[in-house]
C-alpha atoms as a PDB file:
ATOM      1  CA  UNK A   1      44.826 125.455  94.983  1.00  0.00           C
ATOM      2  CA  UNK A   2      45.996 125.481  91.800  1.00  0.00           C
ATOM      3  CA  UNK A   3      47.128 121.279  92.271  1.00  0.00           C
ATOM      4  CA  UNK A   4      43.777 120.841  93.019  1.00  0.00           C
ATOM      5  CA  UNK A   5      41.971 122.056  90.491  1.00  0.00           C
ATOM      6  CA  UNK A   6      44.298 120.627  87.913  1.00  0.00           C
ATOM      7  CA  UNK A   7      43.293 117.178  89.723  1.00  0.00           C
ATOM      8  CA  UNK A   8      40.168 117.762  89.436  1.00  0.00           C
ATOM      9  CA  UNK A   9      40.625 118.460  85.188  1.00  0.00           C
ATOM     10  CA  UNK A  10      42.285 115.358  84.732  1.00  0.00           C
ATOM     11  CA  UNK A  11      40.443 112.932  83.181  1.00  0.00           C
ATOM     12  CA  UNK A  12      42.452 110.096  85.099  1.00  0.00           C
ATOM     13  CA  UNK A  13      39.909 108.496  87.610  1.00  0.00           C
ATOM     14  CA  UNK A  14      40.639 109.263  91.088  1.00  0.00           C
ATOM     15  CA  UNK A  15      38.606 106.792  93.506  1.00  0.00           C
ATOM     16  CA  UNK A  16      36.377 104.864  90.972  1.00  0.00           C
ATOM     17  CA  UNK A  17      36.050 106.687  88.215  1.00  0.00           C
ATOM     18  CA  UNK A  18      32.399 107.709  88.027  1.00  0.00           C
ATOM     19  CA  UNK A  19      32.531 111.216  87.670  1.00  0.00           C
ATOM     20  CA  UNK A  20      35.399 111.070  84.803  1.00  0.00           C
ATOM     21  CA  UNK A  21      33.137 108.475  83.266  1.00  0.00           C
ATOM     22  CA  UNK A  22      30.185 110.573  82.980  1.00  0.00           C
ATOM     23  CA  UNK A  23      32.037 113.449  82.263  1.00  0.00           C
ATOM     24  CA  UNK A  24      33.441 111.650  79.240  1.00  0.00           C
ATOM     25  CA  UNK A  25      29.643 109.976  78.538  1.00  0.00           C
ATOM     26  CA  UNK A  26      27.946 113.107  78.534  1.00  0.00           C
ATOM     27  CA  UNK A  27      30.485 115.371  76.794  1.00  0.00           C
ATOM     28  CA  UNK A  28      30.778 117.287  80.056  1.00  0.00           C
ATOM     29  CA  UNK A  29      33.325 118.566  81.614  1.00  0.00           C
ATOM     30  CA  UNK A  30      35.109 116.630  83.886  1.00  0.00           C
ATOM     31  CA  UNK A  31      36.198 119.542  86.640  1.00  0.00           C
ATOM     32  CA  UNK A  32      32.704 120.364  87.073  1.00  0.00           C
ATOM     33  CA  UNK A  33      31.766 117.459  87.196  1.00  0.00           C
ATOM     34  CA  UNK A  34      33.655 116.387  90.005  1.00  0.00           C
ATOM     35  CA  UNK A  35      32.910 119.440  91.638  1.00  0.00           C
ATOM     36  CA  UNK A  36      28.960 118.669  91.616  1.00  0.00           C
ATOM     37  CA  UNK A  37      29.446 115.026  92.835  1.00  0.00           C
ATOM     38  CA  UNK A  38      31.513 116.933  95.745  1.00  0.00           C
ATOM     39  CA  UNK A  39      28.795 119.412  96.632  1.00  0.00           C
ATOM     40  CA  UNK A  40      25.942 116.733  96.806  1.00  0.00           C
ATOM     41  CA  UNK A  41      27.985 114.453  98.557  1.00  0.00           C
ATOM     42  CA  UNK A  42      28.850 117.380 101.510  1.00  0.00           C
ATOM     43  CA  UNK A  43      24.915 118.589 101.468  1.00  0.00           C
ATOM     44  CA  UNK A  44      23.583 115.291 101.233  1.00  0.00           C
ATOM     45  CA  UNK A  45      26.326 112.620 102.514  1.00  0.00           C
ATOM     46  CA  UNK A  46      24.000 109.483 102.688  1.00  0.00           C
ATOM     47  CA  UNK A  47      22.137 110.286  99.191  1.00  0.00           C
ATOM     48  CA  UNK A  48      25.650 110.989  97.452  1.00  0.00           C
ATOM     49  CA  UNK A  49      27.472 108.393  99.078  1.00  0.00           C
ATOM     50  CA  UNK A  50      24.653 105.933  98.052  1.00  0.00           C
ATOM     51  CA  UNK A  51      24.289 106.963  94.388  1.00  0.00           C
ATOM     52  CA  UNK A  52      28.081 106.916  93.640  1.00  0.00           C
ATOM     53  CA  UNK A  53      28.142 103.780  94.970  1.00  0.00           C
ATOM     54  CA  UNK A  54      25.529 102.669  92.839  1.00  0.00           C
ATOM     55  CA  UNK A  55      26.796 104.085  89.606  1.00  0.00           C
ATOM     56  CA  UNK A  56      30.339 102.681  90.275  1.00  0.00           C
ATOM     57  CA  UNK A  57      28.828  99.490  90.234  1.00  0.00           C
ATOM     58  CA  UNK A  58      28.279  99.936  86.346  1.00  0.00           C
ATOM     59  CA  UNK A  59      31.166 101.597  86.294  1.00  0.00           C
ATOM     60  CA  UNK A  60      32.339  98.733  83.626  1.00  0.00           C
ATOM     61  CA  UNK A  61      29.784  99.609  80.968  1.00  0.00           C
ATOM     62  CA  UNK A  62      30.665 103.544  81.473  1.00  0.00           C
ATOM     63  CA  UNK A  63      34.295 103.517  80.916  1.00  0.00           C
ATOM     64  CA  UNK A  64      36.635 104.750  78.326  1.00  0.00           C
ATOM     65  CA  UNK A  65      37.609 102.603  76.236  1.00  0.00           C
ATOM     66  CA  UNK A  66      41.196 101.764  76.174  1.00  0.00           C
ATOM     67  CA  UNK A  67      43.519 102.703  73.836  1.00  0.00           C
END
């Protein structure tokens, strides 16, 4: 458990980076972040599935920039 959550506070993106983006955005943090993007994607698979898609699409404009 405690891998996981560690995963989940790393700012690295794991599948397209959309929740670390927003998390780093927003100023939020990026472990609950993830874990809210988890939760609506379980209650709502279709809705969730559809919006991350979306937003990875501007995934560009949203990223970090590099060092």
């Amino acid at each position: 458990m405690k891998r996981i959550e560690a995963r989940l506070r790393d700012a690295r993106p794991i599948i397209s980076g959309v929740a670390s983006g927003m998390a780093n955005k927003f100023a939020w943090s990026c472990f609950w972040t993830r874990l809210a993007w988890g939760v609506g994607t379980i209650m709502n698979p279709m809705l969730g599935i559809a919006a991350y898609i979306a937003l990875a699409m501007f995934g560009p404009s949203w990223s970090r920039p590099r060092r």
